[in-house]
Protein backbone atom coordinates (compact mmCIF):
# COMPACT_ATOMS: atom_id res chain seq x y z
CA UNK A 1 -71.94 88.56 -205.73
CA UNK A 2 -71.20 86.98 -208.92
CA UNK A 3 -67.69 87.14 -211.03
CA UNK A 4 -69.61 89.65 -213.32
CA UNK A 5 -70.03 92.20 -210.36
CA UNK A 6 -66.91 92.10 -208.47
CA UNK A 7 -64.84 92.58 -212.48
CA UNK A 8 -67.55 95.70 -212.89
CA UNK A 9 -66.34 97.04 -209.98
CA UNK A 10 -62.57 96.54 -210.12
CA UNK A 11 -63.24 97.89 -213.37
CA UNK A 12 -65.39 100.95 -211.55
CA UNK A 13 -62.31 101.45 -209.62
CA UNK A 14 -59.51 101.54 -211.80
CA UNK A 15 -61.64 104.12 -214.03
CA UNK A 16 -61.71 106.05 -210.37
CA UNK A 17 -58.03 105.79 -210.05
CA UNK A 18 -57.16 106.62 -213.50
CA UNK A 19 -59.11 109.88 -214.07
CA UNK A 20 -57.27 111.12 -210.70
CA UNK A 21 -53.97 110.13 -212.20
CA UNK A 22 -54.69 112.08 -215.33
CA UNK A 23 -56.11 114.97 -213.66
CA UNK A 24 -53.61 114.92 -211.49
CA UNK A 25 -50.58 115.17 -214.22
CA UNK A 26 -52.30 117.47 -215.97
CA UNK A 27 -52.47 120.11 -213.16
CA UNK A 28 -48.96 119.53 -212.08
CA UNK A 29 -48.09 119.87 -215.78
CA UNK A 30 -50.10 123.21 -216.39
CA UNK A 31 -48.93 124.98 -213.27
CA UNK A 32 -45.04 124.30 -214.69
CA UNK A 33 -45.87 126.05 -217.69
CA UNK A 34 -48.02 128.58 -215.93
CA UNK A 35 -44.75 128.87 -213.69
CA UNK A 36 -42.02 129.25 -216.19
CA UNK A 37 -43.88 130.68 -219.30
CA UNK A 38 -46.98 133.00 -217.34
CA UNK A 39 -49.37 130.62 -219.47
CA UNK A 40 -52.46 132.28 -218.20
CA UNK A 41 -51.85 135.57 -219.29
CA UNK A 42 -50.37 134.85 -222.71
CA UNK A 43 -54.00 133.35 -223.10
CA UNK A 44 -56.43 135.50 -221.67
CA UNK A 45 -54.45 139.07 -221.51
CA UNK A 46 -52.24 139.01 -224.34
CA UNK A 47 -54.55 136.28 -226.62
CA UNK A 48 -52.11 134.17 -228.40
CA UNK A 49 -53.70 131.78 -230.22
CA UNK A 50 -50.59 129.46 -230.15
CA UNK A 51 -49.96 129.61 -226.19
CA UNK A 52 -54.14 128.44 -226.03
CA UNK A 53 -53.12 125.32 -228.27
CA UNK A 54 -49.95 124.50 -227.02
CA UNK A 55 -51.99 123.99 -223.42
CA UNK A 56 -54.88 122.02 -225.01
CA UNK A 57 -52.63 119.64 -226.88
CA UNK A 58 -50.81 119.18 -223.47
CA UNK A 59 -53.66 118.52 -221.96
CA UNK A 60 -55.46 115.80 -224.83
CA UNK A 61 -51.39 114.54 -224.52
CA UNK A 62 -51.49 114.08 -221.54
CA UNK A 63 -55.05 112.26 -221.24
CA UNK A 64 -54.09 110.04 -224.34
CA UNK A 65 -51.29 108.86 -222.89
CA UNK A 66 -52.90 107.64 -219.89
CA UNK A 67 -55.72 105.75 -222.08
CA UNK A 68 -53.23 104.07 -223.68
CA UNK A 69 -51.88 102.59 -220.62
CA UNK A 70 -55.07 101.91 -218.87
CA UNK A 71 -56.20 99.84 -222.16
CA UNK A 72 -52.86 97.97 -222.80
């Protein structure tokens, strides 16, 4: 294999290892606010508006942040 196939794949892979990361962080980092501030049902049950963006700006937060280190 040529130098053009083995950086695709390294590249492949550290896509791979990245998304788990994020995913990863983002889980551990909804479940503490589902923990501590009952997240879930602020959303569906009691539908605050605010609670549903707070936990999508964590999440994009969370996934930016990772970009930027994966890029830099």
């Amino acid at each position: 294999m040529g130098p053009e196939v083995d950086r695709f794949l390294v590249a492949i892979g550290s896509t791979l290892l990245w998304t788990f990361v994020s995913i990863l962080l983002v889980g551990i980092m909804f479940e503490l606010m589902e923990r501590r501030y009952h997240l879930l049902k602020e959303i569906f049950e009691e539908n605050s508006i605010a609670a549903a963006i707070l936990a999508g700006s964590m999440v994009l937060g969370i996934v930016y942040t990772v970009v930027q280190i994966v890029t830099h």
